[in-house]
Structure formats: C-alpha cells, structure tokens
C-alpha atoms as a PDB file:
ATOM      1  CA  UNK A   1       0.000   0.000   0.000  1.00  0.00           C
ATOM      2  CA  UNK A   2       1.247   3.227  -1.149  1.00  0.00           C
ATOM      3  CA  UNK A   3       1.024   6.425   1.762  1.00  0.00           C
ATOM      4  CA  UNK A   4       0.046   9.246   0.945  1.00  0.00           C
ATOM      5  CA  UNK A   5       2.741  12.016   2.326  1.00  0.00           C
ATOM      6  CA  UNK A   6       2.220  15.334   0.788  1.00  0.00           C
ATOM      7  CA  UNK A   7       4.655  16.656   2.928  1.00  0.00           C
ATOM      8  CA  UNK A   8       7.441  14.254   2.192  1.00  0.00           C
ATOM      9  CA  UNK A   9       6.871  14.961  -1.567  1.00  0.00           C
ATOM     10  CA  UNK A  10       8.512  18.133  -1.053  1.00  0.00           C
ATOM     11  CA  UNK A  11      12.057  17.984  -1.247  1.00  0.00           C
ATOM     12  CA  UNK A  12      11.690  15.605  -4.596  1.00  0.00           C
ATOM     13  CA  UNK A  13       9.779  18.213  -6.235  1.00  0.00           C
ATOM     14  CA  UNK A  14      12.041  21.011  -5.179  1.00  0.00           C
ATOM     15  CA  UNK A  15      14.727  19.177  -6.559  1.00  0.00           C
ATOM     16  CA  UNK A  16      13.115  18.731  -9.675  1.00  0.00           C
ATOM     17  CA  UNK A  17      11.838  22.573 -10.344  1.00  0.00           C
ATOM     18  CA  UNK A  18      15.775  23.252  -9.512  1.00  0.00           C
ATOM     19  CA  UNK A  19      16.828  21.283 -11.773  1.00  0.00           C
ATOM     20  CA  UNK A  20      14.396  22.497 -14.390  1.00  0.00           C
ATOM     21  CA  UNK A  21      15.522  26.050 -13.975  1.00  0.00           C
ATOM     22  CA  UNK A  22      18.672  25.247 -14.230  1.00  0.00           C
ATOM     23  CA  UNK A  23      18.406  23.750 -17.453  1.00  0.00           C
ATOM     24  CA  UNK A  24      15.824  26.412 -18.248  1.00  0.00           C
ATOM     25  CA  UNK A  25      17.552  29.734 -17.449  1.00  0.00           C
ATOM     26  CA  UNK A  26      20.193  29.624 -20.388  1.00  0.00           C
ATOM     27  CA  UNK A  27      17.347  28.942 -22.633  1.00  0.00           C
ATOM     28  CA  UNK A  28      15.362  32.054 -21.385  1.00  0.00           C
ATOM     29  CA  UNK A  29      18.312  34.191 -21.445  1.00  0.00           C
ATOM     30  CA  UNK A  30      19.339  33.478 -24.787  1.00  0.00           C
ATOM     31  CA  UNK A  31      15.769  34.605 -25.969  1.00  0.00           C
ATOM     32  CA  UNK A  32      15.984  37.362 -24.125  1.00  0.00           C
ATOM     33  CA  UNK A  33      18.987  38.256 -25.561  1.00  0.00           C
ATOM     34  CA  UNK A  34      17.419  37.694 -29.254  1.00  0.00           C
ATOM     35  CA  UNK A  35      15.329  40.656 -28.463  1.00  0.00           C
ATOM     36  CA  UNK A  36      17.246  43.092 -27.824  1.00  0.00           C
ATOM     37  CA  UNK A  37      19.810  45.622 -29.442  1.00  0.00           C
ATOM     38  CA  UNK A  38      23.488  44.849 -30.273  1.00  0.00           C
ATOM     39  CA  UNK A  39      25.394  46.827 -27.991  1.00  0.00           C
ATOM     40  CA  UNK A  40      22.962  46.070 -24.732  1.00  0.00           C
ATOM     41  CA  UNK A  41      24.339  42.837 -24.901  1.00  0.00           C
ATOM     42  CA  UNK A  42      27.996  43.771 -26.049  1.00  0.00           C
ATOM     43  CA  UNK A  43      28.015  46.240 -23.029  1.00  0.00           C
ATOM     44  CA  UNK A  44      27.210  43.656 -20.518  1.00  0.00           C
ATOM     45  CA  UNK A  45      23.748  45.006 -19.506  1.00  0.00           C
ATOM     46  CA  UNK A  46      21.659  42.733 -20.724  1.00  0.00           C
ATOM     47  CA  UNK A  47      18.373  42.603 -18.171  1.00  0.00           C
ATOM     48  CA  UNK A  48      15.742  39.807 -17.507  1.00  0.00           C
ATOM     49  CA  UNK A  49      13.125  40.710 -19.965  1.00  0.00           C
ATOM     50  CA  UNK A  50      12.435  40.930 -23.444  1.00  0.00           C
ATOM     51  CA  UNK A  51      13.382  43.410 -25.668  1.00  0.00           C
ATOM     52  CA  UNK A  52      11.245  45.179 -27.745  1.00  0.00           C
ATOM     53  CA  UNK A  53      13.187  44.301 -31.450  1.00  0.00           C
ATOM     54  CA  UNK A  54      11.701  40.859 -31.229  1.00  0.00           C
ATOM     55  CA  UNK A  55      10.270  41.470 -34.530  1.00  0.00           C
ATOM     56  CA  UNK A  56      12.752  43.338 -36.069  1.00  0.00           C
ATOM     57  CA  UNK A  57      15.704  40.602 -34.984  1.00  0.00           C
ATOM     58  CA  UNK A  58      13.685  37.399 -35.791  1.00  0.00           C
ATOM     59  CA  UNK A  59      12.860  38.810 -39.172  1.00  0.00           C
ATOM     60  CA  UNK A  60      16.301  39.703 -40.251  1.00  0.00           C
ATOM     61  CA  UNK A  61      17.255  36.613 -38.994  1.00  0.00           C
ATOM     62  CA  UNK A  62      14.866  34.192 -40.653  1.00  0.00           C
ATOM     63  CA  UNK A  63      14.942  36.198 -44.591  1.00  0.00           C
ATOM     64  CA  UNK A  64      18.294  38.106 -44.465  1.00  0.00           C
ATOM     65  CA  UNK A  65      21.321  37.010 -42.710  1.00  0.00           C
ATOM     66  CA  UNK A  66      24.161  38.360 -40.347  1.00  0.00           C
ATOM     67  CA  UNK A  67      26.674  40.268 -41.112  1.00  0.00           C
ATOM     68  CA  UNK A  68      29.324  37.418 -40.198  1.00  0.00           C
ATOM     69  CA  UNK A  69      31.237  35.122 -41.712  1.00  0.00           C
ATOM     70  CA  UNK A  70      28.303  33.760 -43.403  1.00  0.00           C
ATOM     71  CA  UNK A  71      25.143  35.704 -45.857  1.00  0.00           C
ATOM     72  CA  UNK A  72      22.705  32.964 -45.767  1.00  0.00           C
ATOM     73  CA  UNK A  73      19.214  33.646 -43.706  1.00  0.00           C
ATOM     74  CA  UNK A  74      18.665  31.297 -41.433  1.00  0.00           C
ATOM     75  CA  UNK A  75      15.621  29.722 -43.101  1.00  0.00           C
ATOM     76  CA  UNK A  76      18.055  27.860 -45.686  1.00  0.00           C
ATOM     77  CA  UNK A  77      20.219  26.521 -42.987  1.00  0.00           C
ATOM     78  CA  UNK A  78      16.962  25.707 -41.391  1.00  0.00           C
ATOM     79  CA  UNK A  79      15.642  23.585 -44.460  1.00  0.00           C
ATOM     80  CA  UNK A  80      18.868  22.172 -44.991  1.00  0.00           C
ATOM     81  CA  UNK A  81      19.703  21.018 -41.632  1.00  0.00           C
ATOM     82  CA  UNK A  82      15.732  19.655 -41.519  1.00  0.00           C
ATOM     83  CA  UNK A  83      16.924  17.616 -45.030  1.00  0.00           C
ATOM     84  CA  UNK A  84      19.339  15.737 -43.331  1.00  0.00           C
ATOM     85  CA  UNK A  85      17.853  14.945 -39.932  1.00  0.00           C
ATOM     86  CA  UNK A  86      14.907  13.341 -41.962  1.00  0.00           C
ATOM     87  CA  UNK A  87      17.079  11.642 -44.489  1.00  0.00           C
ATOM     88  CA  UNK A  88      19.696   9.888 -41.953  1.00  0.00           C
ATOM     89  CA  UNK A  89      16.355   9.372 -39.479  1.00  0.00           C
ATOM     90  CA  UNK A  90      14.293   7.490 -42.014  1.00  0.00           C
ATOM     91  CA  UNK A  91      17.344   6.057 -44.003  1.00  0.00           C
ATOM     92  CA  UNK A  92      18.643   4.565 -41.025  1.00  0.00           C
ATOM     93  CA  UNK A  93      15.419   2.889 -39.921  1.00  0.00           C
ATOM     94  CA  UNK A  94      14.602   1.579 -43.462  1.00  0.00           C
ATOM     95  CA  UNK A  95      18.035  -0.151 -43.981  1.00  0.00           C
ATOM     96  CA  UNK A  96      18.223  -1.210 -39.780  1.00  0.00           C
ATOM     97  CA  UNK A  97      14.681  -2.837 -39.903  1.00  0.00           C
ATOM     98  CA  UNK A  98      15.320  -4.463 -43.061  1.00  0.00           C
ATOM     99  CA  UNK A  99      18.780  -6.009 -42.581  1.00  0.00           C
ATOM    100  CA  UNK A 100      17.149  -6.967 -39.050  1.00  0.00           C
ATOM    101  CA  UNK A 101      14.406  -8.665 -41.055  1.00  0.00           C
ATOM    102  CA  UNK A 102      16.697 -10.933 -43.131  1.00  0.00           C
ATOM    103  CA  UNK A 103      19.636 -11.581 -40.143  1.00  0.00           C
ATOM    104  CA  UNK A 104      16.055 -13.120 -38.413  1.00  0.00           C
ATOM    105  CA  UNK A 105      13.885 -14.637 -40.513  1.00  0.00           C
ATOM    106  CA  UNK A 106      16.056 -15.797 -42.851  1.00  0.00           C
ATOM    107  CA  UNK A 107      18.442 -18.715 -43.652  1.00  0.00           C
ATOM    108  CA  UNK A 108      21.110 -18.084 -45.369  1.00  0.00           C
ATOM    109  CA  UNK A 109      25.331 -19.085 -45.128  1.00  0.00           C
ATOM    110  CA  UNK A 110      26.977 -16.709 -43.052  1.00  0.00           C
ATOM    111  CA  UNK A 111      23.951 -14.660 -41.578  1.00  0.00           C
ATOM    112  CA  UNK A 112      25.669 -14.213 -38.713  1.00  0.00           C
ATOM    113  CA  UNK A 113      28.805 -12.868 -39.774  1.00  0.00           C
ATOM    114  CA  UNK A 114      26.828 -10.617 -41.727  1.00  0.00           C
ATOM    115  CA  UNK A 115      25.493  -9.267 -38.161  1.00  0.00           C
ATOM    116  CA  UNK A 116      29.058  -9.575 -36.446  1.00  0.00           C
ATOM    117  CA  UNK A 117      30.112  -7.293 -39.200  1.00  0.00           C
ATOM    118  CA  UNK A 118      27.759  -4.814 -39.100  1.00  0.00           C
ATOM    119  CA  UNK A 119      27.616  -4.687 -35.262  1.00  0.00           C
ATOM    120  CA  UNK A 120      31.394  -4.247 -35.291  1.00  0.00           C
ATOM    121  CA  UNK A 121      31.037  -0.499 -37.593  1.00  0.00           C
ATOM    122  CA  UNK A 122      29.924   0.640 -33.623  1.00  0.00           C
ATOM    123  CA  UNK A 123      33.706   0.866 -32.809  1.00  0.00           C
ATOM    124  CA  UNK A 124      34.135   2.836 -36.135  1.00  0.00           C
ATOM    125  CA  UNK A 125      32.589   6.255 -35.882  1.00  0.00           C
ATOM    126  CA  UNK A 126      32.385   9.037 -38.483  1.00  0.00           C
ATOM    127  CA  UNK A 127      35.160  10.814 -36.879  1.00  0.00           C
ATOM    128  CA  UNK A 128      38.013   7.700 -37.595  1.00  0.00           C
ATOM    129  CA  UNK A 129      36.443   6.864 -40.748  1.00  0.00           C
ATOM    130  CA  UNK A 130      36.169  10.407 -42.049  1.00  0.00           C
ATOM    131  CA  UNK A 131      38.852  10.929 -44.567  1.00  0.00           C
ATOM    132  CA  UNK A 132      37.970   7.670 -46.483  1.00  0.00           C
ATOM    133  CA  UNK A 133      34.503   8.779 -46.173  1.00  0.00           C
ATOM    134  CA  UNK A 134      35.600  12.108 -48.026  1.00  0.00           C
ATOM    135  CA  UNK A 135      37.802  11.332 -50.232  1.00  0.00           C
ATOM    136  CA  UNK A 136      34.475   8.650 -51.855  1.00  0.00           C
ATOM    137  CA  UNK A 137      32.433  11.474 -51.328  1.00  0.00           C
ATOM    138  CA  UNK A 138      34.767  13.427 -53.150  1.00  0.00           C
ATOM    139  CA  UNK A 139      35.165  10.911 -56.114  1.00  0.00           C
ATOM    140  CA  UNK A 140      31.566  10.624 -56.738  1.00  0.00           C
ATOM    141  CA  UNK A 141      31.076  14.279 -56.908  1.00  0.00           C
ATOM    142  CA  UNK A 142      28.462  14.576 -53.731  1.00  0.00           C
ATOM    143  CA  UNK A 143      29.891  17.771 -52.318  1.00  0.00           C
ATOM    144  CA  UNK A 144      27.904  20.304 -51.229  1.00  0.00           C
ATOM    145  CA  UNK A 145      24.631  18.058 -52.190  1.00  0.00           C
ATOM    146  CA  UNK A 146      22.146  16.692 -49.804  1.00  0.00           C
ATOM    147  CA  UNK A 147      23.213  12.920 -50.883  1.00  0.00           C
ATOM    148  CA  UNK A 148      26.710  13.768 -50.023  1.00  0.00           C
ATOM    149  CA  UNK A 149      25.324  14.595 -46.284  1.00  0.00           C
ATOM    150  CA  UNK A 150      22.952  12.278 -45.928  1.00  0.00           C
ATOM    151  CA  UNK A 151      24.286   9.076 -47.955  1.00  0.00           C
ATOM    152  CA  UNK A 152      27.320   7.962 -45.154  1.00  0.00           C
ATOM    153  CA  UNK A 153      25.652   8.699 -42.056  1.00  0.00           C
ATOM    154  CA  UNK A 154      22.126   6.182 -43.522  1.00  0.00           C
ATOM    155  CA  UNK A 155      24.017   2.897 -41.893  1.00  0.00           C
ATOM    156  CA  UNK A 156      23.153   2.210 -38.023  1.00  0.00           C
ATOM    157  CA  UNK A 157      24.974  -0.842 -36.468  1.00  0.00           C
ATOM    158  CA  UNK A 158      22.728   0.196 -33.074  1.00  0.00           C
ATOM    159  CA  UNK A 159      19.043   0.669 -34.789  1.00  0.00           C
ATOM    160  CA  UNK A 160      19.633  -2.946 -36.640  1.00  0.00           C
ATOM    161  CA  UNK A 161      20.850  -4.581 -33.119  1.00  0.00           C
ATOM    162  CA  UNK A 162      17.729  -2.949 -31.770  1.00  0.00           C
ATOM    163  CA  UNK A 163      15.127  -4.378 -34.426  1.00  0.00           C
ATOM    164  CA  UNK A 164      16.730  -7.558 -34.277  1.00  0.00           C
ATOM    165  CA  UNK A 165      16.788  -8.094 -30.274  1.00  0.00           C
ATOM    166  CA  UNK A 166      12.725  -6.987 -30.656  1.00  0.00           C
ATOM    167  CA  UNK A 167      12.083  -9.573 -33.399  1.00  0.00           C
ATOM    168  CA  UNK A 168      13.729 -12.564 -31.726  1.00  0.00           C
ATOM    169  CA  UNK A 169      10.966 -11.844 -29.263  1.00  0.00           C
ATOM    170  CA  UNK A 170       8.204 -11.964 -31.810  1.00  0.00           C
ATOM    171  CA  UNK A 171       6.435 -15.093 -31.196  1.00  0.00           C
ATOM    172  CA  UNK A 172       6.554 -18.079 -33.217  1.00  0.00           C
ATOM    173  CA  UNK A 173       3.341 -18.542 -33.839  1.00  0.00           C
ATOM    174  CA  UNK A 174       2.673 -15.087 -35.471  1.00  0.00           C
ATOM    175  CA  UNK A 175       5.275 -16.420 -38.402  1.00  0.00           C
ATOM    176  CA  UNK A 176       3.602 -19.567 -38.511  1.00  0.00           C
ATOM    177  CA  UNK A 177      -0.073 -18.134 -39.081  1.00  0.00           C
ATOM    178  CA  UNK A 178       0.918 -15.814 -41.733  1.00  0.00           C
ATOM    179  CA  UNK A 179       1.911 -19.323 -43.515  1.00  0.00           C
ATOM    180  CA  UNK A 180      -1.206 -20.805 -42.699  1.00  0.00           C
ATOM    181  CA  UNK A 181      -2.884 -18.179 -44.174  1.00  0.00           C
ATOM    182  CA  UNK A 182      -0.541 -18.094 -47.312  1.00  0.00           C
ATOM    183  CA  UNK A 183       1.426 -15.064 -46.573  1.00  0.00           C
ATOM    184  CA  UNK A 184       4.832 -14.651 -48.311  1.00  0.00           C
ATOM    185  CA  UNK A 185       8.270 -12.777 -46.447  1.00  0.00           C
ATOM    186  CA  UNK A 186       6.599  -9.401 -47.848  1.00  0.00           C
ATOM    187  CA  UNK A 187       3.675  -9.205 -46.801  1.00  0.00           C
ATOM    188  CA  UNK A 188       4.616 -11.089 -43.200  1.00  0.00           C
ATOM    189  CA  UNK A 189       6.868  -7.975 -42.694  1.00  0.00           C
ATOM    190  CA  UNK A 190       4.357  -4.985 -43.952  1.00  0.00           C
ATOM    191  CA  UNK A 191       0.849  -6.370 -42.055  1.00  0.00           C
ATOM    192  CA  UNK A 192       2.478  -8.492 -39.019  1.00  0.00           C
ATOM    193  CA  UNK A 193       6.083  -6.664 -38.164  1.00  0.00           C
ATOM    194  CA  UNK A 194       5.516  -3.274 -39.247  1.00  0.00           C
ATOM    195  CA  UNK A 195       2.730  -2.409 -37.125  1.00  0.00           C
ATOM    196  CA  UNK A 196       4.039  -4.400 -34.423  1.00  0.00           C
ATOM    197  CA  UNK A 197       7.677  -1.984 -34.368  1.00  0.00           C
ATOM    198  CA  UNK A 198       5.837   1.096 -34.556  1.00  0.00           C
ATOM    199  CA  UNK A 199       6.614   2.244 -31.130  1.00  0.00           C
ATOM    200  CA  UNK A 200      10.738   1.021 -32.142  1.00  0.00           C
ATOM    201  CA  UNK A 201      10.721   3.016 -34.873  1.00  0.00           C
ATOM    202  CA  UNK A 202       8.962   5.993 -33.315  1.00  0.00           C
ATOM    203  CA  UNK A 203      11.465   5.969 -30.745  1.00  0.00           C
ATOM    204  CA  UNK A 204      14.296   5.543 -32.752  1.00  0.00           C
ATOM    205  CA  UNK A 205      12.818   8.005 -34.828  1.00  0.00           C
ATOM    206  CA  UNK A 206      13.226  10.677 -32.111  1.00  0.00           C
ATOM    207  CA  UNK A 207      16.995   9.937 -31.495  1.00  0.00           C
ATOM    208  CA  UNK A 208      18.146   9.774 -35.021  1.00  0.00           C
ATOM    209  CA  UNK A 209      16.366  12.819 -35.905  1.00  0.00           C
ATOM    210  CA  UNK A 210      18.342  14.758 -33.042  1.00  0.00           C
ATOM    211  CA  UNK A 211      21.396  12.955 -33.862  1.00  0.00           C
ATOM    212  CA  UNK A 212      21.150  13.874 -37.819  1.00  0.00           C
ATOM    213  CA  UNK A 213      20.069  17.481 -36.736  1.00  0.00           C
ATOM    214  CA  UNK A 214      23.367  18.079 -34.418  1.00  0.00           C
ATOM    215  CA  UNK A 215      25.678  16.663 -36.934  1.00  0.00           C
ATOM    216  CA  UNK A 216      28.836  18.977 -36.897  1.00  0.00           C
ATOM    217  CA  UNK A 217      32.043  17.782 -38.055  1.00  0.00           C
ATOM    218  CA  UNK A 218      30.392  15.933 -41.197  1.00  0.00           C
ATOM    219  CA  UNK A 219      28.536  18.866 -42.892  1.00  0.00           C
ATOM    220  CA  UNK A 220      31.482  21.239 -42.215  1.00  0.00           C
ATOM    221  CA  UNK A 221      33.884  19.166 -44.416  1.00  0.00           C
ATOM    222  CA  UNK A 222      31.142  18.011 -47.153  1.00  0.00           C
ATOM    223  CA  UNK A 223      29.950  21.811 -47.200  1.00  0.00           C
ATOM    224  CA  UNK A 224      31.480  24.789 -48.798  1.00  0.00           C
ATOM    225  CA  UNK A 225      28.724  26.914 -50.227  1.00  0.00           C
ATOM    226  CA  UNK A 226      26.645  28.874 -48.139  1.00  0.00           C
ATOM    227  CA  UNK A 227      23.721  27.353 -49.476  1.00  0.00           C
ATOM    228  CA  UNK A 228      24.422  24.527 -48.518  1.00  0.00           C
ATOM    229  CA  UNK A 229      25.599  24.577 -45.060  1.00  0.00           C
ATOM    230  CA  UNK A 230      23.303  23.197 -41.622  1.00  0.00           C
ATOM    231  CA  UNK A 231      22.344  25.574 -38.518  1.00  0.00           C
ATOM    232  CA  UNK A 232      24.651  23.934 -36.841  1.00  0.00           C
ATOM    233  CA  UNK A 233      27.502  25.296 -38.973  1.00  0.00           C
ATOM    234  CA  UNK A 234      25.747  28.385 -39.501  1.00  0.00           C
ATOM    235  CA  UNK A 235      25.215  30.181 -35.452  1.00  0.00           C
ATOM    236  CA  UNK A 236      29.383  28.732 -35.603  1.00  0.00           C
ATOM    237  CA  UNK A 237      30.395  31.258 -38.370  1.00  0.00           C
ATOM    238  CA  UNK A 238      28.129  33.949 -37.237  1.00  0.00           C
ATOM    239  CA  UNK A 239      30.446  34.309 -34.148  1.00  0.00           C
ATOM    240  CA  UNK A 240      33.151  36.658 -35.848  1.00  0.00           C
ATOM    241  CA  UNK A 241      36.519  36.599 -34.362  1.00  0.00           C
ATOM    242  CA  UNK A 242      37.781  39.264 -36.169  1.00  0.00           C
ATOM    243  CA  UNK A 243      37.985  42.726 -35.952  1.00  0.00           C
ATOM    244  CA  UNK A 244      33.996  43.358 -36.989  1.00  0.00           C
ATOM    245  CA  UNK A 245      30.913  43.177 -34.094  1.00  0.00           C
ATOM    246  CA  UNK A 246      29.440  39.821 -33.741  1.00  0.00           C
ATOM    247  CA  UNK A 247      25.524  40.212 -33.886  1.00  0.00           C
ATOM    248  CA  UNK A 248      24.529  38.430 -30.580  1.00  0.00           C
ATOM    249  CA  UNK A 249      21.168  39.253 -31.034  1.00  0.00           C
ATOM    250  CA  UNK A 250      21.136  37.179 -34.446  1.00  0.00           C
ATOM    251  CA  UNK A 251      22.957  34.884 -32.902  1.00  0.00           C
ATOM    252  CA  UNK A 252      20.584  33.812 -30.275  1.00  0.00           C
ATOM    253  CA  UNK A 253      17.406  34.066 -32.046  1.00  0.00           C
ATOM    254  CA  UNK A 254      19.345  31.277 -34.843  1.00  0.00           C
ATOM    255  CA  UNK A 255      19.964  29.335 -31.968  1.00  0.00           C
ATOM    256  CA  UNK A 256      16.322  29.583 -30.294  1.00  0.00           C
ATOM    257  CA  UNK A 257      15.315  28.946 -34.010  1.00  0.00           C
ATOM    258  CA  UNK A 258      17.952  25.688 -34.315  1.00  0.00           C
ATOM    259  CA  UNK A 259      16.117  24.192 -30.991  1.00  0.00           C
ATOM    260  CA  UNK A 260      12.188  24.796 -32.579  1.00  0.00           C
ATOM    261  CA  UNK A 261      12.349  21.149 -34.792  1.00  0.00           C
ATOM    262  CA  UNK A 262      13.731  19.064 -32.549  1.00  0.00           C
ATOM    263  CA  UNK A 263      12.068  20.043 -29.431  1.00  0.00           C
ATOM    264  CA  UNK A 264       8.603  20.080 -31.689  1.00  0.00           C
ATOM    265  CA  UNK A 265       9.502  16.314 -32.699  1.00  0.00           C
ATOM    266  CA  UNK A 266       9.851  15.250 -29.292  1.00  0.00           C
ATOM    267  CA  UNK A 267       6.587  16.395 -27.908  1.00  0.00           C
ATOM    268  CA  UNK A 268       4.743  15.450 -31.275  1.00  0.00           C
ATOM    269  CA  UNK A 269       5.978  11.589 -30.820  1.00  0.00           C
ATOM    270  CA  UNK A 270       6.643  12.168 -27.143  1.00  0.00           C
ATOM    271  CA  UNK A 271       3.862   9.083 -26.083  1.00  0.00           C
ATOM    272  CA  UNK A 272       5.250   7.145 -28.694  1.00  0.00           C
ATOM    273  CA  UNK A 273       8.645   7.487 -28.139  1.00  0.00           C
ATOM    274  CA  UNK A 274       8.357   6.675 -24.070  1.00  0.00           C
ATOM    275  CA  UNK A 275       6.142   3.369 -25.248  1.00  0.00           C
ATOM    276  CA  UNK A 276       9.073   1.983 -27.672  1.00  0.00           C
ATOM    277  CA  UNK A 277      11.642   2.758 -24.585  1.00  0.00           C
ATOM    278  CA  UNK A 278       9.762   0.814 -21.553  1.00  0.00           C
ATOM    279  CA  UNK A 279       7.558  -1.648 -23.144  1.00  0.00           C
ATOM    280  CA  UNK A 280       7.995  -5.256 -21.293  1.00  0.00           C
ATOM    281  CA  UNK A 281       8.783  -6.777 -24.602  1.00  0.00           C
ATOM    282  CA  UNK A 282      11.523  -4.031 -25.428  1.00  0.00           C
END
C-alpha cells in the first residue's frame, strides 16, 4: 500500500523545479537576448526581460542574414539542416529494420557474420572513418549536395541490433499463421512486423532525428557553399573573431530557431517514443 505524504513529496519536487531552472535559465536568457539591441548585450547590460526588437531581430534573422562570416538567412540553414535529420532518421530505420528482417527470418550461409560485421562499424565512428569517407564522397562528386550529407551517415549498427533483439521476441506462432494463411516474407513484414515496431521506430525516430540534426564535423567538411551549409555550422560562423561586431542578437534568435524542430519532434511523438523505450517486450 502506497502512503500518501504530501509533505514528504517536497524535497523531490524542489529538486526537480531546480533542476528544471537550471536547465531552463540559459534557454530564457538566450531569448531574451534575441530581443534586444546589439550593444545592450555587447556592453554587458543585458536585463531579464524581453526586448522590444523581437520582430525586427527574428525577421532579419529568418529572410536576411548576419553580417558574419556567413550571408545565408537562417531559413536555408533551417531547411537544410531539416533535409538531413529526416534523411539519416528514415534512411537509417529503413536499412536497420530491413537487414534486421533478413539476419532473423532468414536462412542463409553466413547470416551471422553478416550481423558480427555490421555490429562491429559501432567501434568505427564518423570521426576515424572520415577521410575515407571524403575522399568517396569526393570521387563521386556529392559535395555540397544533400546525398553527399545524408548518404554515409544512412548505416546504423545500433538501430539494426535494436530491431533484431525486438524480433527474436516476436512469437513463433505469429510467423507460422501468416503461412497458414498463405502469406509470403513481404507481406509477413508490412501487415504483421511493421505495425508491431511502430513504437521502435517511433522511438528511434526521435533519437536519429536529433542525432542527424546536431551533426557537426560531417557537414562542415562536405559543405562549402553557403547554401548549402546546416544551422549547426551556420550560429558557428556567425560568431566573428575578427575585428567586426558579432551580432549576438542574431545569434541567439538562430539558436532559439535551431532548438524549434527538434524540441517540436519530441513532444509530437513524445507518447510514442516513451512506449518503444519501456515496453515489457523491449
């Protein structure tokens, strides 16, 4: 039997608002900041609430650009970056669930070296693989392309070790009636497994998405038109070193912009994504 102590709920909750503001506060500040004027923020007296060039700053930001190191608004970057978190988030589940599919439900002469293999790219990340990578890239004429950032980050070792651990717990049975009832490996996988991994893929969905959209080091060497380049790269080279005034203001309102898809993502599939992580059967 569970008591009910409203007083000894206290101190949990207090922990977690402070730990919610802490996490919060840089968030707020940095919108703040996107509101005001240039120098107010230069000068060191920024205050606690918003400006009044809210407007003004989001505008310029959005369908003109900074003054920085790079011209492009931030709506470009946004579209681009947005490109490649949906292409690496739905290429990696289509390839994961179907090399999953075959390593499981199908027979064939070294299936399992096939797995060993692919499980063993975890120990090679982008970052020790990435002049090969480039120099391919290179050769097949994908820079500055959407292919060229999308195409070598499409393989997950982890997704496919994560669809095939759920369908070894698939039952039997469910394989066996979709004989009975004279289905083939097709349609077995789109009317039995499909439905049955939504919550897997709506979780992994949510990760790879976030994963795509922070990429870094990968669309800085495969990019070198404006154009082309992610959010990501873009609040980097608005932050002038040189001798000119970096606009903090457009700074912070790209980055307040570069949160807006992911955080809308995760409360869109936010139900789904907690069922695929703490389901019994996960």
């Amino acid at each position: 039997m569970v008591e009910n102590r409203p007083f000894g709920n206290i101190l949990p909750h207090l922990i977690l608002w402070i730990g919610i503001a802490i996490m919060v506060f840089p968030v707020y500040l940095a919108f703040v900041g996107s509101t005001h004027e240039p120098t107010i923020i230069s000068n060191g007296q920024m205050p606690l609430t918003p400006g009044s060039h809210f407007f003004e700053n989001y505008y310029r930001t959005i369908f003109i650009g900074t003054t920085g190191t790079t011209r492009e608004p931030v709506a470009t970057m946004l579209m681009n970056s947005f490109v490649m978190a949906m292409a690496i988030a739905c290429g990696k589940i289509f390839i994961s669930i179907l090399s999953a599919y075959a390593i499981v439900y199908f027979k064939f002469p070294l299936r399992m070296t096939a797995f060993w293999l692919i499980f063993i790219t975890l120990m090679l990340p982008v970052e020790v693989r990435i002049y090969p990578t480039y120099k391919i890239a290179s050769d097949l004429n994908l820079l500055d392309t959407y292919s060229g950032l999308t195409l070598p980050l499409v393989a997950s070792a982890t997704a496919t070790l994560l669809f095939r651990q759920f369908f070894m717990t698939v039952p039997d049975e469910l394989l066996e009636a979709s004989r009975i009832d004279g289905a083939g490996p097709f349609r077995f996988f789109f009317d039995t497994l499909l439905p049955l991994s939504r919550t897997n893929m709506a979780a992994l969905f949510v990760i790879l998405f976030i994963y795509g959209w922070n990429q870094y080091l990968w669309p800085l060497l495969i990019t070198t038109r404006d154009d082309m380049q992610t959010i990501v790269i873009g609040i980097k080279k608005m932050i002038v070193t040189s001798d000119a005034l970096t606009e903090w203001q457009l700074v912070m309102a790209t980055a307040m912009l570069a949160m807006l898809p992911p955080v809308f993502v995760v409360i869109a599939m936010q139900k789904l994504f907690v069922r695929g992580l703490v389901e019994t059967e996960k």
